[in-house]
PDB file of N, CA and C in Angstrom:
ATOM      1  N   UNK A   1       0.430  -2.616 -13.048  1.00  0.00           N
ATOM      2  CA  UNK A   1       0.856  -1.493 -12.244  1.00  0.00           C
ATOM      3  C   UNK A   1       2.345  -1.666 -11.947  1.00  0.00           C
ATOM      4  N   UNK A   2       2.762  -0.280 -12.066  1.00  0.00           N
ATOM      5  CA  UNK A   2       4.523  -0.378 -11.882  1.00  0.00           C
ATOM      6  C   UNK A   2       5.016   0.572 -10.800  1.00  0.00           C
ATOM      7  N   UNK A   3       5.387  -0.059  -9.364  1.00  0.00           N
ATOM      8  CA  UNK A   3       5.823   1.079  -8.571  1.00  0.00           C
ATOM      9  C   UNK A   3       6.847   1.199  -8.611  1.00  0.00           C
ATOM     10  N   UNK A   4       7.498   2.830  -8.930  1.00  0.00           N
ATOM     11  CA  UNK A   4       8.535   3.446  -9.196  1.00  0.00           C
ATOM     12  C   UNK A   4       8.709   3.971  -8.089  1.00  0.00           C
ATOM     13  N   UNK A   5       8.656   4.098  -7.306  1.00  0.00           N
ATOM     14  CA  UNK A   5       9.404   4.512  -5.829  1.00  0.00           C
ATOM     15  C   UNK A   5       8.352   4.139  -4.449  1.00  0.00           C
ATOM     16  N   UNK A   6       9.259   4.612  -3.910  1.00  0.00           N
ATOM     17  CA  UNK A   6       8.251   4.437  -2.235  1.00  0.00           C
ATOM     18  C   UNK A   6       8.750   5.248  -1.480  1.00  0.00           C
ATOM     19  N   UNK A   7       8.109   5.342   0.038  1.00  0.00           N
ATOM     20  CA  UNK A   7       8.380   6.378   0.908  1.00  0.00           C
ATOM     21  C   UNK A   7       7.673   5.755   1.939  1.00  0.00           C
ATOM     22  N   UNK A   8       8.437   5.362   3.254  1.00  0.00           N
ATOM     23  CA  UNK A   8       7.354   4.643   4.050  1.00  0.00           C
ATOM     24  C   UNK A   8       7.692   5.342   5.564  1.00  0.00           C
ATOM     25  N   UNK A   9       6.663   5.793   5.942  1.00  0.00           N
ATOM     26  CA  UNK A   9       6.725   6.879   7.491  1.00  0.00           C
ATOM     27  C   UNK A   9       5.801   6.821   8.339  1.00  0.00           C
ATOM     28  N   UNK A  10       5.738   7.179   9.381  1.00  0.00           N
ATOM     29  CA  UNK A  10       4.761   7.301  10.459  1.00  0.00           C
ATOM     30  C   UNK A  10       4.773   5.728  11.047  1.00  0.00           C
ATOM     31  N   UNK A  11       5.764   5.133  11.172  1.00  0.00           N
ATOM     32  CA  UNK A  11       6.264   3.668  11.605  1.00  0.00           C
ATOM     33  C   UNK A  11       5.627   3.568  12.568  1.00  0.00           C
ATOM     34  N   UNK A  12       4.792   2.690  13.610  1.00  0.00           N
ATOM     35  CA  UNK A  12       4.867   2.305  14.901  1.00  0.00           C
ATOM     36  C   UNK A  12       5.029   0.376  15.116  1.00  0.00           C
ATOM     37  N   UNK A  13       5.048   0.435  15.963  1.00  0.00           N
ATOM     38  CA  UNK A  13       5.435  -1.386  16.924  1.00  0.00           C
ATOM     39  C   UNK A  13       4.063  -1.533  17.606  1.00  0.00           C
ATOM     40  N   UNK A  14       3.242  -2.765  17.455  1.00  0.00           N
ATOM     41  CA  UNK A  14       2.731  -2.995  18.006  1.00  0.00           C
ATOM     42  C   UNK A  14       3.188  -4.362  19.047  1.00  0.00           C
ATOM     43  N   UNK A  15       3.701  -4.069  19.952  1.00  0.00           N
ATOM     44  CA  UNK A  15       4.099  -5.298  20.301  1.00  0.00           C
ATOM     45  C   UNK A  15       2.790  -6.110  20.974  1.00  0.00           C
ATOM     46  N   UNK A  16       2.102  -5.873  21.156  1.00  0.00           N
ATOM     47  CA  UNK A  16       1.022  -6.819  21.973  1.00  0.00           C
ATOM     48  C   UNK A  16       0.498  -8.115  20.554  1.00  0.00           C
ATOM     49  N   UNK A  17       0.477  -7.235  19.476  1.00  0.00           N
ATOM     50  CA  UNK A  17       0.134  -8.221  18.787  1.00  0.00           C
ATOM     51  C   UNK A  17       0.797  -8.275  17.319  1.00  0.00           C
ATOM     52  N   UNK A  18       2.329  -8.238  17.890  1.00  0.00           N
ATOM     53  CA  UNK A  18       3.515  -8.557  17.001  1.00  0.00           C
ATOM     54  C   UNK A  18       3.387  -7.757  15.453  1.00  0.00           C
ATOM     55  N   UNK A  19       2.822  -6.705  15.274  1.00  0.00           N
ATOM     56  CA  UNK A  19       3.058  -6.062  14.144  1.00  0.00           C
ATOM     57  C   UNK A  19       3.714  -4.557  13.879  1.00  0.00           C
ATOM     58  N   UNK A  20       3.751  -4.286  12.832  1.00  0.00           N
ATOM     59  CA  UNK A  20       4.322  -3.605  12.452  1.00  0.00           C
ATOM     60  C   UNK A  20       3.623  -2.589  11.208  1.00  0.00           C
ATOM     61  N   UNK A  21       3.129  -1.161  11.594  1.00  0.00           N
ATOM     62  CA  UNK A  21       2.074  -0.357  10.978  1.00  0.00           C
ATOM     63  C   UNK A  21       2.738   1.072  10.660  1.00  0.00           C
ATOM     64  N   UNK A  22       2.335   1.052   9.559  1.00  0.00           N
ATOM     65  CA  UNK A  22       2.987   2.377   8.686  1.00  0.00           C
ATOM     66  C   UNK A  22       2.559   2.873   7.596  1.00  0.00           C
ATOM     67  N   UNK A  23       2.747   4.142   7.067  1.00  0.00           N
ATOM     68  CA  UNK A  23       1.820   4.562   5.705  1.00  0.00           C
ATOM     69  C   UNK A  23       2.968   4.723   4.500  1.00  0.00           C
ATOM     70  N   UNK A  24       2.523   3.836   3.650  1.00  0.00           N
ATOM     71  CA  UNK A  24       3.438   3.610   2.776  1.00  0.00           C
ATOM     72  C   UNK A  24       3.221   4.649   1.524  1.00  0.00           C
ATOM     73  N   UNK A  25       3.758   5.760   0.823  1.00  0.00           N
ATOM     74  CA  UNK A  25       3.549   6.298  -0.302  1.00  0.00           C
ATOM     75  C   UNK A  25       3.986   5.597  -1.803  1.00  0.00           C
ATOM     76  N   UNK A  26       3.477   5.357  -2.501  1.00  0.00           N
ATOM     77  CA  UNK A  26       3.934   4.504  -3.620  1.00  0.00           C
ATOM     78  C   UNK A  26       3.855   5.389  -5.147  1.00  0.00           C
ATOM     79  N   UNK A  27       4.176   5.280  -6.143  1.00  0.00           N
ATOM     80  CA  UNK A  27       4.374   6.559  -7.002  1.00  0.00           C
ATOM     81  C   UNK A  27       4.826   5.322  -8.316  1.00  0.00           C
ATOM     82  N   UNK A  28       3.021   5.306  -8.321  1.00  0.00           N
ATOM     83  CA  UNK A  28       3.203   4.500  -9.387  1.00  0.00           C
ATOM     84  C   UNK A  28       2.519   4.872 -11.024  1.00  0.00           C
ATOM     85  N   UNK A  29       2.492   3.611 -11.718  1.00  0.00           N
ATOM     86  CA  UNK A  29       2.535   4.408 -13.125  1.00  0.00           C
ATOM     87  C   UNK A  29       1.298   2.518 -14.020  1.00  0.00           C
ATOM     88  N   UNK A  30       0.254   3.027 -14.104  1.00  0.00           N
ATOM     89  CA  UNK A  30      -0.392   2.151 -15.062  1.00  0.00           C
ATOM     90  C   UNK A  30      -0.519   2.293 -16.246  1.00  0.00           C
ATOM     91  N   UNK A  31      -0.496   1.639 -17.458  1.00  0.00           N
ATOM     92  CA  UNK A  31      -0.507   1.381 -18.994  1.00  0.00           C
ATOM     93  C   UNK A  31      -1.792   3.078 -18.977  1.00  0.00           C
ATOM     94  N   UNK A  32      -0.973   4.127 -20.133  1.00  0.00           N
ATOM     95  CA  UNK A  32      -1.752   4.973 -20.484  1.00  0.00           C
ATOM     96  C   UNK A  32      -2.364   5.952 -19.297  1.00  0.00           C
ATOM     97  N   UNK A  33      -1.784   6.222 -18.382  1.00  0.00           N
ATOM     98  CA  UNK A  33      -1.637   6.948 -17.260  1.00  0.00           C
ATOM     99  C   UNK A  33      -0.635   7.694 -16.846  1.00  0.00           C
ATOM    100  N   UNK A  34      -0.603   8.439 -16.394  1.00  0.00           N
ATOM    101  CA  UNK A  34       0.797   9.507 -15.947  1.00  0.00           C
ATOM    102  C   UNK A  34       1.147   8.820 -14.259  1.00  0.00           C
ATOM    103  N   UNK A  35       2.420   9.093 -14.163  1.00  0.00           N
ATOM    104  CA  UNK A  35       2.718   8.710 -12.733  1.00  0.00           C
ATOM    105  C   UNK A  35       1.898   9.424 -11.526  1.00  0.00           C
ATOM    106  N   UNK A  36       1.521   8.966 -10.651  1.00  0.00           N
ATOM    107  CA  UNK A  36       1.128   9.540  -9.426  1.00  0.00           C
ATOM    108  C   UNK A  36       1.113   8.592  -8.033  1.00  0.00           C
ATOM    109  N   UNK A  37       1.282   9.296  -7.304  1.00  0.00           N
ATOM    110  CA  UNK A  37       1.434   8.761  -5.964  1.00  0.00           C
ATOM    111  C   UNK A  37       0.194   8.320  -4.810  1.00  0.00           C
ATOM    112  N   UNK A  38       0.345   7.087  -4.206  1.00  0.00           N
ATOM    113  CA  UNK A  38      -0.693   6.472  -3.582  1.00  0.00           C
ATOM    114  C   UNK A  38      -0.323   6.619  -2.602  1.00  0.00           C
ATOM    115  N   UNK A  39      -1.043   7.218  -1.570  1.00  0.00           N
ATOM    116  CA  UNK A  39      -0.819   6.566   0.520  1.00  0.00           C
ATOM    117  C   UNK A  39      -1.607   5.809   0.827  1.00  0.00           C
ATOM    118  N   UNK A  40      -0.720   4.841   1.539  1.00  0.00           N
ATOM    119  CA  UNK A  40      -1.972   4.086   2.521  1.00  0.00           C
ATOM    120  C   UNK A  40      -1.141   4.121   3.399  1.00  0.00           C
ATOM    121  N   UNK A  41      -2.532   3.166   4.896  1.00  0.00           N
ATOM    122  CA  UNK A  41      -1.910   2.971   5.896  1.00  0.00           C
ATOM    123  C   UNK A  41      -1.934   1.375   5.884  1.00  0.00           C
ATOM    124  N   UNK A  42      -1.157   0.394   5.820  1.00  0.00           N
ATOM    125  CA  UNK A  42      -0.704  -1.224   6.188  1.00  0.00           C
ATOM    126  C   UNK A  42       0.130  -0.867   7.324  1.00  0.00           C
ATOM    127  N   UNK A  43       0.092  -2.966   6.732  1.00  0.00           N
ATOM    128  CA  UNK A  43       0.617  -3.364   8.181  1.00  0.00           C
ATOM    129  C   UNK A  43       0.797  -4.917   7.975  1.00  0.00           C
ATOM    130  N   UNK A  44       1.860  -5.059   8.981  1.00  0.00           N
ATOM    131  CA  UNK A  44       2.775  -6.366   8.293  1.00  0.00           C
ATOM    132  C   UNK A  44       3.240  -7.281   9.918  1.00  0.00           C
ATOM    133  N   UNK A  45       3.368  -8.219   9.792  1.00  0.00           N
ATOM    134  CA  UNK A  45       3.766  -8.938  11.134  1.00  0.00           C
ATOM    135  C   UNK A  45       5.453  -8.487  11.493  1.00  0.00           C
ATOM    136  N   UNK A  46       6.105  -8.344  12.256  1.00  0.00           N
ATOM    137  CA  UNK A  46       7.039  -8.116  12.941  1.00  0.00           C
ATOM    138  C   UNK A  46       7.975  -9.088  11.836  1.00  0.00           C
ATOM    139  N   UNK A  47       7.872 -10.214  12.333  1.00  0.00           N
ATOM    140  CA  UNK A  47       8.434 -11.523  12.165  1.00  0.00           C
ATOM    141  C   UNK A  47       8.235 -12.109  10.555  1.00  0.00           C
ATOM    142  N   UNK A  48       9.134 -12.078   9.982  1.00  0.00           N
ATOM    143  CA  UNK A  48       9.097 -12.983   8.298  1.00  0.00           C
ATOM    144  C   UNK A  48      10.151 -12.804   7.340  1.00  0.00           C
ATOM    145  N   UNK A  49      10.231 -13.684   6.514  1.00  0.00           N
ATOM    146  CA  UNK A  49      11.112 -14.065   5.648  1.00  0.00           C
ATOM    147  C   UNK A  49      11.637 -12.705   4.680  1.00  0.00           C
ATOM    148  N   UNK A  50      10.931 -12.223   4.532  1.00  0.00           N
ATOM    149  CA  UNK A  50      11.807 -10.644   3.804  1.00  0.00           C
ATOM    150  C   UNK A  50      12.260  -9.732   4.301  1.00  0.00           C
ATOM    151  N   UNK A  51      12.670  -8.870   4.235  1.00  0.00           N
ATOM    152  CA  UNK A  51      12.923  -7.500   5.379  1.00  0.00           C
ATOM    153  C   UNK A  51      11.780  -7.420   5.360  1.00  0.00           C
ATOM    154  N   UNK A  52      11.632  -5.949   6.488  1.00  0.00           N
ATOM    155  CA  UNK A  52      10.220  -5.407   6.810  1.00  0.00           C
ATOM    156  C   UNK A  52      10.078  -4.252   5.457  1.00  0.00           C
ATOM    157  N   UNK A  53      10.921  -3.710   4.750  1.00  0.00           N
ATOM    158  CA  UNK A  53      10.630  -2.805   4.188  1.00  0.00           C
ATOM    159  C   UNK A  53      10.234  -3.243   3.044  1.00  0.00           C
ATOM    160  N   UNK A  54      10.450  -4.128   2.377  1.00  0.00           N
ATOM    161  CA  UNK A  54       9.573  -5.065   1.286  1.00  0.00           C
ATOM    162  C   UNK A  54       8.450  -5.567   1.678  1.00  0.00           C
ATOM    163  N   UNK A  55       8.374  -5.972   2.575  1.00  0.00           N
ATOM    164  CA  UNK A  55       6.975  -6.946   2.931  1.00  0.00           C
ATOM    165  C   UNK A  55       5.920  -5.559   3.455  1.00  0.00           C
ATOM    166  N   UNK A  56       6.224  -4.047   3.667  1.00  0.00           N
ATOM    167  CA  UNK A  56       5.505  -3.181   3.903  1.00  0.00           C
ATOM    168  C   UNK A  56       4.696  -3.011   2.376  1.00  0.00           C
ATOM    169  N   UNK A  57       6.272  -2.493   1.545  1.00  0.00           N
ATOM    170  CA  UNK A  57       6.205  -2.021   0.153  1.00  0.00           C
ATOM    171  C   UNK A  57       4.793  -3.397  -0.585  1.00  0.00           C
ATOM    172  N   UNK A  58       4.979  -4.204  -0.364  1.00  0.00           N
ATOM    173  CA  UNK A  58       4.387  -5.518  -1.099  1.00  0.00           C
ATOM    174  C   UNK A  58       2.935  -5.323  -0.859  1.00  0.00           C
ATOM    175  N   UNK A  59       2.916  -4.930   0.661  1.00  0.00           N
ATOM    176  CA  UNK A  59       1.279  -5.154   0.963  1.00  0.00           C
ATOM    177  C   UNK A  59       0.663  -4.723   0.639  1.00  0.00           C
ATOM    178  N   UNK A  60       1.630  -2.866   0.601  1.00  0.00           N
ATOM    179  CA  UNK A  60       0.885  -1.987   0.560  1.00  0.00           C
ATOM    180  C   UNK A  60       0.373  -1.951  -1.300  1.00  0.00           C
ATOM    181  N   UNK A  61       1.446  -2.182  -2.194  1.00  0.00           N
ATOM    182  CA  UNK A  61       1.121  -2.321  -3.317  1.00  0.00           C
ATOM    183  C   UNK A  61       0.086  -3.215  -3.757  1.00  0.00           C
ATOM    184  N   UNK A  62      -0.078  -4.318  -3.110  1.00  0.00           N
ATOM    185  CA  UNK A  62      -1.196  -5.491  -3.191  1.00  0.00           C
ATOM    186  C   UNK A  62      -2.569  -4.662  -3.057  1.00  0.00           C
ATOM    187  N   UNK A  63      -2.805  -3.800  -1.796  1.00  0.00           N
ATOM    188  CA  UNK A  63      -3.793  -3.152  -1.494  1.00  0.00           C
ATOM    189  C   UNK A  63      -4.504  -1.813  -2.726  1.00  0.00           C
ATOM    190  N   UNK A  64      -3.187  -1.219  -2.981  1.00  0.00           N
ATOM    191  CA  UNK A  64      -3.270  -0.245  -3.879  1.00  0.00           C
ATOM    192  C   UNK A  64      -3.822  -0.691  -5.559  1.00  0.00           C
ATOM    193  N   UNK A  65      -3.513  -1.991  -5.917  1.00  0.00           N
ATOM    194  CA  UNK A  65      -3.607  -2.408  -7.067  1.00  0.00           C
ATOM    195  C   UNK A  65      -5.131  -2.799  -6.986  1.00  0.00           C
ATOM    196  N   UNK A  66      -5.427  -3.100  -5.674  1.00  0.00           N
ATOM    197  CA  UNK A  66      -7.380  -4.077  -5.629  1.00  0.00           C
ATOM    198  C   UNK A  66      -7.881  -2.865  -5.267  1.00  0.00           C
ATOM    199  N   UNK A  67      -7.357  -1.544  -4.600  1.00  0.00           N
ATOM    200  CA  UNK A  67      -8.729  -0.341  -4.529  1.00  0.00           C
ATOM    201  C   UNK A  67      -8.541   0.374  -5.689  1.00  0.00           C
ATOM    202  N   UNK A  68      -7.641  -0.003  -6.601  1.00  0.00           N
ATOM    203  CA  UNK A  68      -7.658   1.338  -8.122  1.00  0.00           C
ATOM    204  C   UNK A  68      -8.561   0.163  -9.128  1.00  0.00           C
ATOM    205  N   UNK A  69      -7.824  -0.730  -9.426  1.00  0.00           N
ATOM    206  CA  UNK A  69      -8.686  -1.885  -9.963  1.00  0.00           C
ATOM    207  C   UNK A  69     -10.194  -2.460 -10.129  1.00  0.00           C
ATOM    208  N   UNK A  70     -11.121  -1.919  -8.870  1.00  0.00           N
ATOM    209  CA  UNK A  70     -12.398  -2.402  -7.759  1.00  0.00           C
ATOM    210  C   UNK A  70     -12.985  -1.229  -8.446  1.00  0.00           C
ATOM    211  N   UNK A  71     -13.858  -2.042  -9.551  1.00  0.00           N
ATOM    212  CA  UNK A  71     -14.926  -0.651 -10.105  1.00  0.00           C
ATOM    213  C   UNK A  71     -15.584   0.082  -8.646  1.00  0.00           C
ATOM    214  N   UNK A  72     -15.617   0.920  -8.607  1.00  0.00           N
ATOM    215  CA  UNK A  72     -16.724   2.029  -7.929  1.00  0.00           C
ATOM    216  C   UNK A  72     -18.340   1.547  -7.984  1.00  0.00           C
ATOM    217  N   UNK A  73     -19.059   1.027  -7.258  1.00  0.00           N
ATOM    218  CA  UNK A  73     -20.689   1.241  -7.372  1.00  0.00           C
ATOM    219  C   UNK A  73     -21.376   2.345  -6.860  1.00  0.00           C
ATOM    220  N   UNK A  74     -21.480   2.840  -7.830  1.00  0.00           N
ATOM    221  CA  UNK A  74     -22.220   4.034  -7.018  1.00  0.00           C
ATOM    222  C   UNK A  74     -24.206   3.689  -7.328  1.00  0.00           C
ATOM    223  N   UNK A  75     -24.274   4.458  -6.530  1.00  0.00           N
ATOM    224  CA  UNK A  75     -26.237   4.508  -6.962  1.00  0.00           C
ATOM    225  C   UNK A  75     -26.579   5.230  -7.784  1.00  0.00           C
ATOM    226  N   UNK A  76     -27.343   4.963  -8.520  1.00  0.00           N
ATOM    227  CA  UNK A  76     -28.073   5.479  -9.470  1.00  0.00           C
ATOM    228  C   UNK A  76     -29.013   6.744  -9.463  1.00  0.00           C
ATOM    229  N   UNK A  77     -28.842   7.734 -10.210  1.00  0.00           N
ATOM    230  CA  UNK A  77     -29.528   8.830  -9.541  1.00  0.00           C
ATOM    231  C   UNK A  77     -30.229   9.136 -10.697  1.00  0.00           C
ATOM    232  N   UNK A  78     -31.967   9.483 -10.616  1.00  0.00           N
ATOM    233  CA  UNK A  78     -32.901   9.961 -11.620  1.00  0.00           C
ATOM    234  C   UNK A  78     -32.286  11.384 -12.343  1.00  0.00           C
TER     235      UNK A  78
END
């Protein structure tokens, strides 16, 4: 998976328990697929070694790659 852009909004502070929550749009592109765009909502600690806007972008891509990836079970229907 290749994310070609981002868009990250609806920011808030949690200060009681030091994080940092937002819905990240990602507009990405997998082998034999056309580009399209993912939202989620993550969330990242206040405090760490990258900016916040990478470590949003990162999570949120981490997340996006294991729910497109994560076959579907559905039930079986007669």
């Amino acid at each position: 998976m290749i994310v070609l852009d981002s868009k990250i909004g609806d920011v808030h502070r949690d200060r009681d328990f030091g994080r940092v929550e937002a819905n990240v749009t990602l507009w990405i592109k997998r082998p034999g697929q056309p580009v399209r765009p993912a939202t989620i909502r993550t969330n990242v600690p206040v405090r760490g070694h990258d900016p916040l806007r990478l470590r949003l972008i990162q999570d949120a891509a981490r997340l996006v790659d294991r729910i497109v990836t994560t076959p579907a079970v559905l039930p079986r229907v007669a």
